[in-house]
N, C-alpha and C. Protein backbone atom coordinates (compact mmCIF):
# COMPACT_ATOMS: atom_id res chain seq x y z
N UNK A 1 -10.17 13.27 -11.42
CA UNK A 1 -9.86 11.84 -11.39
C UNK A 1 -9.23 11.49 -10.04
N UNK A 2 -9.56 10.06 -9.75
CA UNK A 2 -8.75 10.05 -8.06
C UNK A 2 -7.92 9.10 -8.24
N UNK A 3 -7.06 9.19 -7.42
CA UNK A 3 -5.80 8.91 -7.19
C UNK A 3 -5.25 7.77 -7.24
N UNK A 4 -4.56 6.74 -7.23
CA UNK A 4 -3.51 5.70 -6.92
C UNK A 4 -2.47 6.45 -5.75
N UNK A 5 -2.65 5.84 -4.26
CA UNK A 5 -1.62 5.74 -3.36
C UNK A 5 -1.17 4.85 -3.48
N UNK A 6 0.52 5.05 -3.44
CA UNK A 6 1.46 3.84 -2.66
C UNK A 6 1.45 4.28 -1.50
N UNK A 7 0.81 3.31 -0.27
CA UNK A 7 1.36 3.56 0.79
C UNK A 7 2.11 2.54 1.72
N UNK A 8 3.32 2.72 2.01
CA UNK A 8 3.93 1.97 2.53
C UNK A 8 5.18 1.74 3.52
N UNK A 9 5.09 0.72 3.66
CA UNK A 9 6.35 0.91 5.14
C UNK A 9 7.71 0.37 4.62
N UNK A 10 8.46 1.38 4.91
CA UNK A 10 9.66 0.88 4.43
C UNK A 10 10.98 0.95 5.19
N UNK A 11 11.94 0.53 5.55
CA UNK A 11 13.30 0.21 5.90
C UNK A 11 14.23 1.39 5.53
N UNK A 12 15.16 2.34 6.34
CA UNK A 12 15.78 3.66 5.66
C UNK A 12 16.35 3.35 4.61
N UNK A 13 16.50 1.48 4.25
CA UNK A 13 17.71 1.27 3.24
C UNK A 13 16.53 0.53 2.17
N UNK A 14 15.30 0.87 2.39
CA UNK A 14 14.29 0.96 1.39
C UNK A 14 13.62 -0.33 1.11
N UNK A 15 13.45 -1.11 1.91
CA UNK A 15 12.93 -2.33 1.91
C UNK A 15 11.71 -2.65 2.31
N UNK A 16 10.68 -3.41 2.04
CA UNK A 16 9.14 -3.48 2.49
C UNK A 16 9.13 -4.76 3.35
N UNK A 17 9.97 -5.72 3.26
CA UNK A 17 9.88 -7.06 3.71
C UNK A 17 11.44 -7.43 3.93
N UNK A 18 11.39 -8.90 4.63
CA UNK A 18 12.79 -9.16 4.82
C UNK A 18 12.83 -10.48 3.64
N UNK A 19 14.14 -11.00 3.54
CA UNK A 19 14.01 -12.40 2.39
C UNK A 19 12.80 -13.01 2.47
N UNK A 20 12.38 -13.42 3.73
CA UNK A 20 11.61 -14.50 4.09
C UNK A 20 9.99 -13.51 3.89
N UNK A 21 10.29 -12.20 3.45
CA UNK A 21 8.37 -11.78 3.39
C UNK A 21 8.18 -10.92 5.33
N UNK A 22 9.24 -10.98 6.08
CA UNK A 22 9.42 -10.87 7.41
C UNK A 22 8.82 -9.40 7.46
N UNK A 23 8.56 -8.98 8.60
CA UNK A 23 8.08 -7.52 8.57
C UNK A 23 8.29 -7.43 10.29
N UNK A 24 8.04 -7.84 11.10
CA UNK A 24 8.03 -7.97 12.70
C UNK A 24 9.87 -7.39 12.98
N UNK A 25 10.52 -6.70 12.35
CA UNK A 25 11.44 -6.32 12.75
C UNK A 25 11.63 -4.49 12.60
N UNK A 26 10.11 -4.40 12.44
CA UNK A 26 9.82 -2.83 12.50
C UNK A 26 10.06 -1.96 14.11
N UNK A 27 11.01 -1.34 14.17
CA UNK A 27 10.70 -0.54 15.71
C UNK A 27 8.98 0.64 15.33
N UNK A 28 8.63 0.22 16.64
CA UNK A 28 7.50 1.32 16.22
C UNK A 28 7.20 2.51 17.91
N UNK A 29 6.47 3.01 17.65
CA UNK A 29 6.22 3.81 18.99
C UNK A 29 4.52 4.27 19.08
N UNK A 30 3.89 4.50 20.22
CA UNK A 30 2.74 4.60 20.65
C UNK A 30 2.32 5.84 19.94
N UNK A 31 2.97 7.19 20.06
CA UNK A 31 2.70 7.96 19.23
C UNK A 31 2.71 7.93 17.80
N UNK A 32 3.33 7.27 16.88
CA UNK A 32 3.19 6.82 15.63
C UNK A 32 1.78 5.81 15.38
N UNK A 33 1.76 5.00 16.40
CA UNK A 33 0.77 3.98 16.00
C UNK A 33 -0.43 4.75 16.13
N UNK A 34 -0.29 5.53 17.17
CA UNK A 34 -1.63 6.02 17.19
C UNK A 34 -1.93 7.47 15.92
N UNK A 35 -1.17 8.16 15.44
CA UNK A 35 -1.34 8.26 13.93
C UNK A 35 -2.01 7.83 13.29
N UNK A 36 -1.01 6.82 13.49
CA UNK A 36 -1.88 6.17 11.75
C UNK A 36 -3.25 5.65 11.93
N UNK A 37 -3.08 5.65 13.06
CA UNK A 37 -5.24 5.06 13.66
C UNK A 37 -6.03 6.22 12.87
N UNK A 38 -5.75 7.10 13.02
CA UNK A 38 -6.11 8.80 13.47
C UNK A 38 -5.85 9.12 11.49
N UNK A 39 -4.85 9.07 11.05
CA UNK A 39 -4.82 9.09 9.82
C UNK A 39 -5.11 8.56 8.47
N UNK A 40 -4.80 7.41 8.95
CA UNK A 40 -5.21 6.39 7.54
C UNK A 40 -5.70 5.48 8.19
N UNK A 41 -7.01 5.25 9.00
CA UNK A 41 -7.83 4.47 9.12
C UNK A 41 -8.30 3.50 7.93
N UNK A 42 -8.56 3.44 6.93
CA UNK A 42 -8.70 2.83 5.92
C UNK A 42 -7.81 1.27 5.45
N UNK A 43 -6.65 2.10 5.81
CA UNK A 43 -5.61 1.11 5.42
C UNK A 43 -5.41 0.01 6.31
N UNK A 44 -6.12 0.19 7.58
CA UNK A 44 -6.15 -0.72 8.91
C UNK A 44 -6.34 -2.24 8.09
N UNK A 45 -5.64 -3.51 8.16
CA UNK A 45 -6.87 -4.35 7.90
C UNK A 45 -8.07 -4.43 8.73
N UNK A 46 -9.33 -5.23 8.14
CA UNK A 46 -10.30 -5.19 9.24
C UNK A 46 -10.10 -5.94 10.29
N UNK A 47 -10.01 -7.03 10.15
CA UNK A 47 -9.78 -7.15 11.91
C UNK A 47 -9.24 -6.66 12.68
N UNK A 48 -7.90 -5.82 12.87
CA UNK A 48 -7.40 -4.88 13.72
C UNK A 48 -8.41 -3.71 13.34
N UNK A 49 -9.08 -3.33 12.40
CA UNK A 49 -10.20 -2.44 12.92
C UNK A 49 -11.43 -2.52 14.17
N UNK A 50 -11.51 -3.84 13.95
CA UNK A 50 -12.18 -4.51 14.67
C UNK A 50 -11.41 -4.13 16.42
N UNK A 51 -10.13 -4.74 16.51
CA UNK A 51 -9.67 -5.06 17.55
C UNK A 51 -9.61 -3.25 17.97
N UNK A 52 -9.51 -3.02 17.51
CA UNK A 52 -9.52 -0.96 17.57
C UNK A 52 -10.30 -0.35 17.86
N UNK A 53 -11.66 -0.38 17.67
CA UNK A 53 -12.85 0.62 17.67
C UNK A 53 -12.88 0.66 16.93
N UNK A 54 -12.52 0.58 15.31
CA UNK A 54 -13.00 1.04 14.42
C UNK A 54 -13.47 0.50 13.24
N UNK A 55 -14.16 -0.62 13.49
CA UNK A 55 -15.13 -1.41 12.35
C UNK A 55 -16.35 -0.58 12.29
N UNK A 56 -16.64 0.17 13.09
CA UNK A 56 -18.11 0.93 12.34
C UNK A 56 -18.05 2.62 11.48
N UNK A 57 -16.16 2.78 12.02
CA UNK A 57 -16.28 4.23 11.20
C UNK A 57 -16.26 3.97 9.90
N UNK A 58 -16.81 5.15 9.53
CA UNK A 58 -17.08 5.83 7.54
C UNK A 58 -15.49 5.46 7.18
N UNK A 59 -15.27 5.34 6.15
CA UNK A 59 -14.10 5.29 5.03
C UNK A 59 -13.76 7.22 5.06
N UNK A 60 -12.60 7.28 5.25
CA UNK A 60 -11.69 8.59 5.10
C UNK A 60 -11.30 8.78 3.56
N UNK A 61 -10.54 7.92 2.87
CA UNK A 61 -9.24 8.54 2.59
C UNK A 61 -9.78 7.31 1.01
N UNK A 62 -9.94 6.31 1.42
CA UNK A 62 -9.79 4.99 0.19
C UNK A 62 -11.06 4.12 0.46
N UNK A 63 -11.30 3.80 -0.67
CA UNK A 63 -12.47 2.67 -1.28
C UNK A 63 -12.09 1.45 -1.73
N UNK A 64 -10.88 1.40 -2.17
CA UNK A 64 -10.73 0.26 -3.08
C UNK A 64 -8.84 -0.16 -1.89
N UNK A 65 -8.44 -0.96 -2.30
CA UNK A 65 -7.02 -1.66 -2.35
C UNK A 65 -6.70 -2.59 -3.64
N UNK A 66 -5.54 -2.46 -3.66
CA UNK A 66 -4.64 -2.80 -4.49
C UNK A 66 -4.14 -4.01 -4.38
N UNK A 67 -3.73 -4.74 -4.56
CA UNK A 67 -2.33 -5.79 -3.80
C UNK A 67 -1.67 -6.84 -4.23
N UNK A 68 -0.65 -7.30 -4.47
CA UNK A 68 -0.08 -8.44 -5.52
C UNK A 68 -0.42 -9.40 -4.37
N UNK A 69 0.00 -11.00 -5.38
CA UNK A 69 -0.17 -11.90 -4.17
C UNK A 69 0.85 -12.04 -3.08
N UNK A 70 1.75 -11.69 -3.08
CA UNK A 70 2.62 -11.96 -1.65
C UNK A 70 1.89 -11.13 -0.74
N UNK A 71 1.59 -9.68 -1.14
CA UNK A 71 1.07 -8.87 0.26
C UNK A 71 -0.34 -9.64 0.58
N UNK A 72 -1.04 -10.32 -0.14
CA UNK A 72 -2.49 -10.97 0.14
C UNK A 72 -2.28 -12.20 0.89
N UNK A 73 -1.26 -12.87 0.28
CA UNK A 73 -0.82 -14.15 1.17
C UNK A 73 -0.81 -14.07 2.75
N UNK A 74 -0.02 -13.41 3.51
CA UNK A 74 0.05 -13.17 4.83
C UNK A 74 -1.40 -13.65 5.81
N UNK A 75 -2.39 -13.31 5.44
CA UNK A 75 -3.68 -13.10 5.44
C UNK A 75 -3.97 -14.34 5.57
N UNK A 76 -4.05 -15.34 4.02
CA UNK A 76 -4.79 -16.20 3.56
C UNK A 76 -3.60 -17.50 5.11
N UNK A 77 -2.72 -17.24 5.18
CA UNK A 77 -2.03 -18.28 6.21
C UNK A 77 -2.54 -18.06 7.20
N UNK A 78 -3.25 -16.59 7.85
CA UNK A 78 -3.80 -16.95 9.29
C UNK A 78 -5.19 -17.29 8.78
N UNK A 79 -6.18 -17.41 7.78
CA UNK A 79 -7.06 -17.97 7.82
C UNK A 79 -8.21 -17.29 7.10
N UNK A 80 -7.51 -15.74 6.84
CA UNK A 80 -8.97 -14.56 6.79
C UNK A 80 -8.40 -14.34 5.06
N UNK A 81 -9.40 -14.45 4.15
CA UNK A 81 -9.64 -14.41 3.18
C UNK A 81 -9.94 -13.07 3.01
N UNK A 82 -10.54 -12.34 3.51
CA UNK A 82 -11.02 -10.97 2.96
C UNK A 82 -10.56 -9.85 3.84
N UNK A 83 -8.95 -9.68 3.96
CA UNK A 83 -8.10 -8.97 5.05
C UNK A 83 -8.84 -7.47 4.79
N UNK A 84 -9.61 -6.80 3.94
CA UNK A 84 -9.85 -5.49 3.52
C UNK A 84 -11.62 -5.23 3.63
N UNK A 85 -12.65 -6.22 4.35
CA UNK A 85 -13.53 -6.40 3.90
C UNK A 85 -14.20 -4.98 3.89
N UNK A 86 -14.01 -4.23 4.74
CA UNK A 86 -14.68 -2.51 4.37
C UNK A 86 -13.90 -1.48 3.33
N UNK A 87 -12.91 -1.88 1.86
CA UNK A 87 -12.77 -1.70 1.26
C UNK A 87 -13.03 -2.70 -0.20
N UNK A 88 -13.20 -2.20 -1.13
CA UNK A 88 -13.21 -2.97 -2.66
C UNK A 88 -11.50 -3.51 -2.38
N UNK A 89 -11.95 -5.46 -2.59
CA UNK A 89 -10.40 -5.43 -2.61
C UNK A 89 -10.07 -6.22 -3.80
N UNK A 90 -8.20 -6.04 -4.85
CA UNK A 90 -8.54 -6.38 -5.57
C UNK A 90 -7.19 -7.10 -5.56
N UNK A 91 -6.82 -8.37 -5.65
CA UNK A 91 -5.73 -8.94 -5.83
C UNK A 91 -5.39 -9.40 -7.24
N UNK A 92 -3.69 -8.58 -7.76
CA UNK A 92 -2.77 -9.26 -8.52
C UNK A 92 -2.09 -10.71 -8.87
N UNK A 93 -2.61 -11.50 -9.50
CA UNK A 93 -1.38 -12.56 -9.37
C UNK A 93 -2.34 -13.33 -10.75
N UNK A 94 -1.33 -14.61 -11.10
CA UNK A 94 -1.02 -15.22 -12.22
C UNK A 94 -1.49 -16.68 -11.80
N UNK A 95 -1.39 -16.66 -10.58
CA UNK A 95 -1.53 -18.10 -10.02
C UNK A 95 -2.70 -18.15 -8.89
N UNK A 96 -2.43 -17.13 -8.22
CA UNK A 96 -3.58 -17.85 -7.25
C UNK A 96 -5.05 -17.95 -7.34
N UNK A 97 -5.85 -18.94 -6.70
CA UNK A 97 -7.28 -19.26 -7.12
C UNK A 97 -8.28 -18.44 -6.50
N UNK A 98 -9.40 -17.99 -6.80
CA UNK A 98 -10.55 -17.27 -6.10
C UNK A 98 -10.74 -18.00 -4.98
N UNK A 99 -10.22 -17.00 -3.73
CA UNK A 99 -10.08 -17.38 -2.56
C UNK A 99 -11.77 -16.95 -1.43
N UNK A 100 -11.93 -15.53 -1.78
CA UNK A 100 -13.62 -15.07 -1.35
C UNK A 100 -14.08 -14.13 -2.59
N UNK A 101 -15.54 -14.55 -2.60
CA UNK A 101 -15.75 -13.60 -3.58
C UNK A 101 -16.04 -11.91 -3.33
N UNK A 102 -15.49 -11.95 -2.15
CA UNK A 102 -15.49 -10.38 -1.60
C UNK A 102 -13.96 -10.06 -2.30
N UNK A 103 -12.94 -10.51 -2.67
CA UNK A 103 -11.77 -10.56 -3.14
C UNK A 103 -11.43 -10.49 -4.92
N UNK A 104 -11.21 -9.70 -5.75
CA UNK A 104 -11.55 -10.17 -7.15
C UNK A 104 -9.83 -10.01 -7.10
N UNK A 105 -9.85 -11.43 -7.91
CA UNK A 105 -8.71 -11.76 -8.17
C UNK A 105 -7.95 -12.07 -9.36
N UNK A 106 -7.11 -11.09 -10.52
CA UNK A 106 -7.25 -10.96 -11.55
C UNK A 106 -5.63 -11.21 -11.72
N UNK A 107 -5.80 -12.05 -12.94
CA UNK A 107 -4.59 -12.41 -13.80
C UNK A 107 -4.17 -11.49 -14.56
N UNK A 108 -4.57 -10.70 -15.50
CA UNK A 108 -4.54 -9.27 -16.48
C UNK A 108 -3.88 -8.67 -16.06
N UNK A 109 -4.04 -7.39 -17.19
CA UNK A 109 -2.58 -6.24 -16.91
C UNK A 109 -3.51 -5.13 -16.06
N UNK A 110 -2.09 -5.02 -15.18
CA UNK A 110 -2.65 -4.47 -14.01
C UNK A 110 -2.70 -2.76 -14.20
N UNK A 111 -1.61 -2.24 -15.00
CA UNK A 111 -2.62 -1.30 -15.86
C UNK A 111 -3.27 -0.88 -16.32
N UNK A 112 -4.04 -1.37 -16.81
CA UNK A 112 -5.48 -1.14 -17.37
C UNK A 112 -6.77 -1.25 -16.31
N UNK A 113 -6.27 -2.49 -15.24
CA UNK A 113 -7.32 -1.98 -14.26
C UNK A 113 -7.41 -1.45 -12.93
N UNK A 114 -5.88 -0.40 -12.90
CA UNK A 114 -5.64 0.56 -12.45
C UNK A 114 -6.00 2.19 -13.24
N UNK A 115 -6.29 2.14 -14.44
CA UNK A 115 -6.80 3.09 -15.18
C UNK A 115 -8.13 2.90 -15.11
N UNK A 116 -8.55 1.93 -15.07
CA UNK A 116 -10.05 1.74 -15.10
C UNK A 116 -10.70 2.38 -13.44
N UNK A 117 -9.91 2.10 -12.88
CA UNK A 117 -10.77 2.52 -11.11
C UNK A 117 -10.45 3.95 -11.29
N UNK A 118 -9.13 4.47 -11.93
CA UNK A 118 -8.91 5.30 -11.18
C UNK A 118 -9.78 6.32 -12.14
N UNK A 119 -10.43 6.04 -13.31
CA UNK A 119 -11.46 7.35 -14.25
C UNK A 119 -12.60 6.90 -13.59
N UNK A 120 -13.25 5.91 -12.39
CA UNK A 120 -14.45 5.57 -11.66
C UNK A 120 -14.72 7.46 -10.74
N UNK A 121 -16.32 7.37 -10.97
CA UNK A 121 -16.40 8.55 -10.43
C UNK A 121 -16.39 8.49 -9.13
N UNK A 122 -15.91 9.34 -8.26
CA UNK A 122 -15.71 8.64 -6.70
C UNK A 122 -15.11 9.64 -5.95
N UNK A 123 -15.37 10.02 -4.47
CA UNK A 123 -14.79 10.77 -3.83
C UNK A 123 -13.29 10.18 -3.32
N UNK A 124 -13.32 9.22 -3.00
CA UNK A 124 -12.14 8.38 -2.44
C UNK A 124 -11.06 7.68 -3.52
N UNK A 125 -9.90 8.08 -2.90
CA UNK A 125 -8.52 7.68 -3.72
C UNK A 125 -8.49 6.19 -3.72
N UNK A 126 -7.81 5.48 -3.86
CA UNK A 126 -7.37 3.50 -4.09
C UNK A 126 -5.76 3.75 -3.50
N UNK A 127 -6.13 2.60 -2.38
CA UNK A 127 -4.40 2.10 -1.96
C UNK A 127 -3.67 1.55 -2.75
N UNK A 128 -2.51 1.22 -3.02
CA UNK A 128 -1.73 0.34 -3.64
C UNK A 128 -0.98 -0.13 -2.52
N UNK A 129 -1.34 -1.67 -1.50
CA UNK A 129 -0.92 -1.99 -0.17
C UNK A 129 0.88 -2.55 -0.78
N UNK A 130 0.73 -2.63 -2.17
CA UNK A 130 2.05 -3.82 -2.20
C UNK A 130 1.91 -4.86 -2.79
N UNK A 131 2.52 -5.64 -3.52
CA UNK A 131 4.72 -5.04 -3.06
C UNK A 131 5.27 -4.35 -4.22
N UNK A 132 6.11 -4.98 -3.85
CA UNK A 132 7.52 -4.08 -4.97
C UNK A 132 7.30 -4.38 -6.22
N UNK A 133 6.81 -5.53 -6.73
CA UNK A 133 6.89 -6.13 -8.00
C UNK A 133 5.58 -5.26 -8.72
N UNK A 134 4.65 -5.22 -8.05
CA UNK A 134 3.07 -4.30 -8.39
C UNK A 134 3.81 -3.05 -8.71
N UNK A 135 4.18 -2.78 -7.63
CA UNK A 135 4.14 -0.64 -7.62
C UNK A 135 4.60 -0.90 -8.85
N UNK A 136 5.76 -1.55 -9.19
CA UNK A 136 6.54 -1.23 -10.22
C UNK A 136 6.20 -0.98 -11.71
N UNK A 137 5.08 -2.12 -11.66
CA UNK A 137 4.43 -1.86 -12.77
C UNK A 137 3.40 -1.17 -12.91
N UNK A 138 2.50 -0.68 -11.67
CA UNK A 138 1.64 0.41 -11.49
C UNK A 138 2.75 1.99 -11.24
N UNK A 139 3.49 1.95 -11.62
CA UNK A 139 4.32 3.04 -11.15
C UNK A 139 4.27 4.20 -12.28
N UNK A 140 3.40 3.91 -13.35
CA UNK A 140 3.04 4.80 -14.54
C UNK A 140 1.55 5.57 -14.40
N UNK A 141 1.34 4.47 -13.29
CA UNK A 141 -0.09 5.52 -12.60
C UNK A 141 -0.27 5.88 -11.39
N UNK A 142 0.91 5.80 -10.87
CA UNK A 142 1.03 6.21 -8.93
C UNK A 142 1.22 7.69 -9.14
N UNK A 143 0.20 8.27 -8.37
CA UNK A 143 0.25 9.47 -8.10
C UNK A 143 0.58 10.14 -6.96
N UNK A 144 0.82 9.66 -5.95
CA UNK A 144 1.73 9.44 -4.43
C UNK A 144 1.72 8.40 -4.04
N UNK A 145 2.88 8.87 -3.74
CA UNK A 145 3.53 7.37 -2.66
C UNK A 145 3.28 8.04 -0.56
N UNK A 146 3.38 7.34 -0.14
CA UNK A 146 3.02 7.76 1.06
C UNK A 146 3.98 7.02 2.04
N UNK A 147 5.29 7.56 2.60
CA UNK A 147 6.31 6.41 2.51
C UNK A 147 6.44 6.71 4.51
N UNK A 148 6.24 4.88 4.88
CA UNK A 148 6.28 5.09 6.40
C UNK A 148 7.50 4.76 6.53
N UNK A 149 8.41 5.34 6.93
CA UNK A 149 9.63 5.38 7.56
C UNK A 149 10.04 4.45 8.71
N UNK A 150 10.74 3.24 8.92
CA UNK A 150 11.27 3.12 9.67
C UNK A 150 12.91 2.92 10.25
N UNK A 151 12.65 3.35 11.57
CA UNK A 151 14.32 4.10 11.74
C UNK A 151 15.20 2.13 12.08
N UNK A 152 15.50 1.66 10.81
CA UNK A 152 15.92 0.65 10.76
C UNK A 152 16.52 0.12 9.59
N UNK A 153 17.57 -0.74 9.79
CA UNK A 153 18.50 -0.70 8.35
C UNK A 153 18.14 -2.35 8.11
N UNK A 154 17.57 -2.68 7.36
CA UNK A 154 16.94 -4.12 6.70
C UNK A 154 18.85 -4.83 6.63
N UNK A 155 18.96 -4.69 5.52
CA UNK A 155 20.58 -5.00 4.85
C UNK A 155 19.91 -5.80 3.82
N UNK A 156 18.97 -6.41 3.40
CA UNK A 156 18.23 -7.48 2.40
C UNK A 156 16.71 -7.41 2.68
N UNK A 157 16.42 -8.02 1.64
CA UNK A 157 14.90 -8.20 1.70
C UNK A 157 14.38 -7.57 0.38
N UNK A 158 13.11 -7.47 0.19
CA UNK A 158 11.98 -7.18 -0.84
C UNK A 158 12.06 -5.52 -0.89
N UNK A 159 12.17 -4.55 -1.84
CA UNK A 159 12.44 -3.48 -2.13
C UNK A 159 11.07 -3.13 -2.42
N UNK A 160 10.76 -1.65 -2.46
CA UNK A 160 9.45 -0.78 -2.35
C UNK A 160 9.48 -1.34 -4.27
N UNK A 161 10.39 -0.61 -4.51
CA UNK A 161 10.20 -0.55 -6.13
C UNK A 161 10.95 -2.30 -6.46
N UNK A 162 10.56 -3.25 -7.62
CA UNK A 162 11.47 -3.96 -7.69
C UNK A 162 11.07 -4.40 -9.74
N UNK A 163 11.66 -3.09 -10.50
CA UNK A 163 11.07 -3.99 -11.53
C UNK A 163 12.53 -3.04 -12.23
N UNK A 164 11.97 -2.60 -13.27
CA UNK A 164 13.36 -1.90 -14.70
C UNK A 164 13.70 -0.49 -14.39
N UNK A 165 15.19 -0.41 -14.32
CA UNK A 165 14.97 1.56 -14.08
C UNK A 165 14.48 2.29 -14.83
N UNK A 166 13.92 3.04 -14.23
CA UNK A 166 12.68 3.80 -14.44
C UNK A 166 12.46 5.10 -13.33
N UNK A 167 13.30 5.82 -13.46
CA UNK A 167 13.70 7.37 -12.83
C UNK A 167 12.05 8.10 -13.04
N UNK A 168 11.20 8.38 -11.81
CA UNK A 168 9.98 9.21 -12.44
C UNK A 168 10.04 9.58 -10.89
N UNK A 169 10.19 11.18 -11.05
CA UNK A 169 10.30 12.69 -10.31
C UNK A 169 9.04 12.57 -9.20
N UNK A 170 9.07 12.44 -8.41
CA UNK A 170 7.60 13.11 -7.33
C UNK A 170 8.34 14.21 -6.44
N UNK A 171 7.82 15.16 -6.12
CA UNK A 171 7.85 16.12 -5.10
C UNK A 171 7.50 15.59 -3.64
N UNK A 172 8.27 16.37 -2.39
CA UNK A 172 7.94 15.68 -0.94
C UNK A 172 7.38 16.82 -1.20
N UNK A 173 5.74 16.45 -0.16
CA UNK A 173 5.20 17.26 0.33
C UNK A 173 4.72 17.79 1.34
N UNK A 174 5.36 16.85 2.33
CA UNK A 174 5.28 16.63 4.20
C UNK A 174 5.96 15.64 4.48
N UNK A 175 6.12 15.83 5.76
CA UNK A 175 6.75 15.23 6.65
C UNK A 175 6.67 15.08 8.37
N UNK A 176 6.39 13.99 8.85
CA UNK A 176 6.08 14.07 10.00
C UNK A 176 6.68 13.32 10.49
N UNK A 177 7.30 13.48 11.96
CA UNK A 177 8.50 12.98 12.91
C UNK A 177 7.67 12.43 13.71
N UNK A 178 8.33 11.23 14.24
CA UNK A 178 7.89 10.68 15.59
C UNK A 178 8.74 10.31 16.44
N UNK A 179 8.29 10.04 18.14
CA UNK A 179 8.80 9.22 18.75
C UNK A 179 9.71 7.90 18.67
N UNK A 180 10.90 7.74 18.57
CA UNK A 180 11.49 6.39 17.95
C UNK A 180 12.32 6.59 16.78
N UNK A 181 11.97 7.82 16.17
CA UNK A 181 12.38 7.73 14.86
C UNK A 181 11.63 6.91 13.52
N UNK A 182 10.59 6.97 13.93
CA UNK A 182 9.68 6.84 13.04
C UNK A 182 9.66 8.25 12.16
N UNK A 183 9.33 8.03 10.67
CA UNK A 183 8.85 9.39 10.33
C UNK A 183 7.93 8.74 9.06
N UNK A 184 6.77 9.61 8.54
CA UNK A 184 5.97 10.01 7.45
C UNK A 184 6.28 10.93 6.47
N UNK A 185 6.62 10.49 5.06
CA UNK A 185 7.28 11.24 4.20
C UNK A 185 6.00 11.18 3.10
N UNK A 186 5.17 12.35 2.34
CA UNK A 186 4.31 12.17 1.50
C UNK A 186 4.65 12.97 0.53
N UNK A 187 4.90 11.85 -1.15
CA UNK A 187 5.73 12.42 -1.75
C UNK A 187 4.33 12.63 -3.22
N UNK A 188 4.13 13.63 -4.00
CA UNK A 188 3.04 14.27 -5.15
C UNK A 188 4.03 13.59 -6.51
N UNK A 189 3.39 13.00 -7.50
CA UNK A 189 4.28 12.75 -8.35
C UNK A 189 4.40 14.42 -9.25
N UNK A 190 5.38 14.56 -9.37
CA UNK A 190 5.96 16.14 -10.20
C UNK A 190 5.04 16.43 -11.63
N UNK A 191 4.48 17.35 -11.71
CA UNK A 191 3.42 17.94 -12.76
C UNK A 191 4.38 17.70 -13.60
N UNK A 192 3.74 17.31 -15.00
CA UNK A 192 4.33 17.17 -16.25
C UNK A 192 4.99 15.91 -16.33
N UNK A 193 5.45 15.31 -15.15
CA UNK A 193 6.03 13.96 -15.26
C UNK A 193 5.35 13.19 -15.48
N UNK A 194 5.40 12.53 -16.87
CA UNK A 194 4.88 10.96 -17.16
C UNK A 194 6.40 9.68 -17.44
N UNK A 195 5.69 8.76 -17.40
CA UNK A 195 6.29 7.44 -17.16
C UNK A 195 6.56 7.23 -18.78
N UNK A 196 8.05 6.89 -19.18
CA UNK A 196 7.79 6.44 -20.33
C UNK A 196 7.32 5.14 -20.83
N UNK A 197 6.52 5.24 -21.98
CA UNK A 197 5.09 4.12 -22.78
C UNK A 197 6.09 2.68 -23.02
C-alpha cells in the first residue's frame, strides 16, 4: 500500500505559517534550495517547475496532493487555479467552489478519501501539502511526515499539527544539515502504532 506524506516546512517552534497565513520569513540557503530541486521535485508547484527546468521531468516520489483550503488559497490570489497541474490534485474544504476541473474539490471526510488513494494500486506515495487543521485529521493515516526545518523562531502563527491531543509515536529516520541552518528531518510512523478510532 503507498503512503500518505506530510511534507512540510516548519518554524523550530513548530509553525507552518505566520497569523496572517505569512511564510516569506523563512531564512533559506542555495544549497538547501537546490536539494529540494534534486529531491522532491514533485512537490515543486508547477510553475516554479516551469521557472526551473523542470516541467518536462517524470514524477519521482508522488502522484497525487493533498491540501486544505488555506494551503490552496495562496494560489487561487495570484490567479493559478491548478498550482499542482503534473500531480492529481485534491482540495479539502466545506466552503470553497469548483475552482478548475483539474482540481477536485471535496466537502467529505477526509478520511475515507485518504484511505481510498492510499489502497489505489500505484508506484507513487500522495503529499499531504497542508495545513495543520488537515494533517490533523489525516494524522490516523500519515505514514511520514517529512519535516523542513527552519533555523527560525515564528513566536505565533498556524501550527504543523492543529486539532485534539493525540500523542502517535513515529521514528526519525534521517537527517540532513544545511548551509544556514536549514535541516531535513524524515520521521517513519513507529510499527504497531495506530491512532486511536
Amino acid at each position: 500500500m503507498r503512503e500518505l506524506v506530510y511534507y512540510i516546512a516548519v518554524s523550530i517552534d513548530g509553525y507552518i505559517a505566520g497569523p496572517d497565513d505569512e511564510v516569506d520569513f523563512y531564512p533559506s540557503s542555495d544549497e538547501y534550495m537546490a536539494h529540494m530541486l534534486a529531491e522532491y521535485p514533485d512537490t515543486i508547484p508547477s510553475h516554479i517547475r516551469t521557472q526551473v527546468g523542470l516541467a518536462d521531468e517524470p514524477l519521482t516520489t508522488f502522484d497525487t496532493v493533498l491540501m486544505g483550503r488555506r494551503t490552496y488559497e495562496p494560489a487561487l490570489a495570484e490567479g493559478i487555479t491548478s498550482p499542482y497541474s503534473h500531480l492529481r490534485q485534491v482540495v479539502f474544504s466545506r466552503s470553497l467552489e469548483q475552482q478548475d476541473p483539474a482540481v477536485r474539490v471535496v466537502s467529505g471526510d477526509p478520511l475515507a478519501v485518504a484511505r481510498s488513494l492510499k489502497s489505489e494500486d500505484s508506484a507513487f506515495d500522495i503529499y499531504l501539502a497542508g495545513g495543520g487543521g488537515l494533517a490533523s485529521v489525516l494524522l490516523p493515516e500519515i505514514d511520514r511526515i517529512i519535516v523542513k526545518q527552519y533555523p527560525v523562531v515564528a513566536g505565533a502563527g498556524r501550527p504543523a499539527f492543529s486539532g485534539a491531543f493525540t500523542p502517535t509515536v513515529f521514528d526519525l529516520e534521517d537527517v540532513s544539515r544545511f548551509d544556514g541552518g536549514n535541516a531535513i528531518m524524515t520521521y517513519a510512523r513507529r510499527a504497531g502504532e495506530e491512532e486511536p478510532a
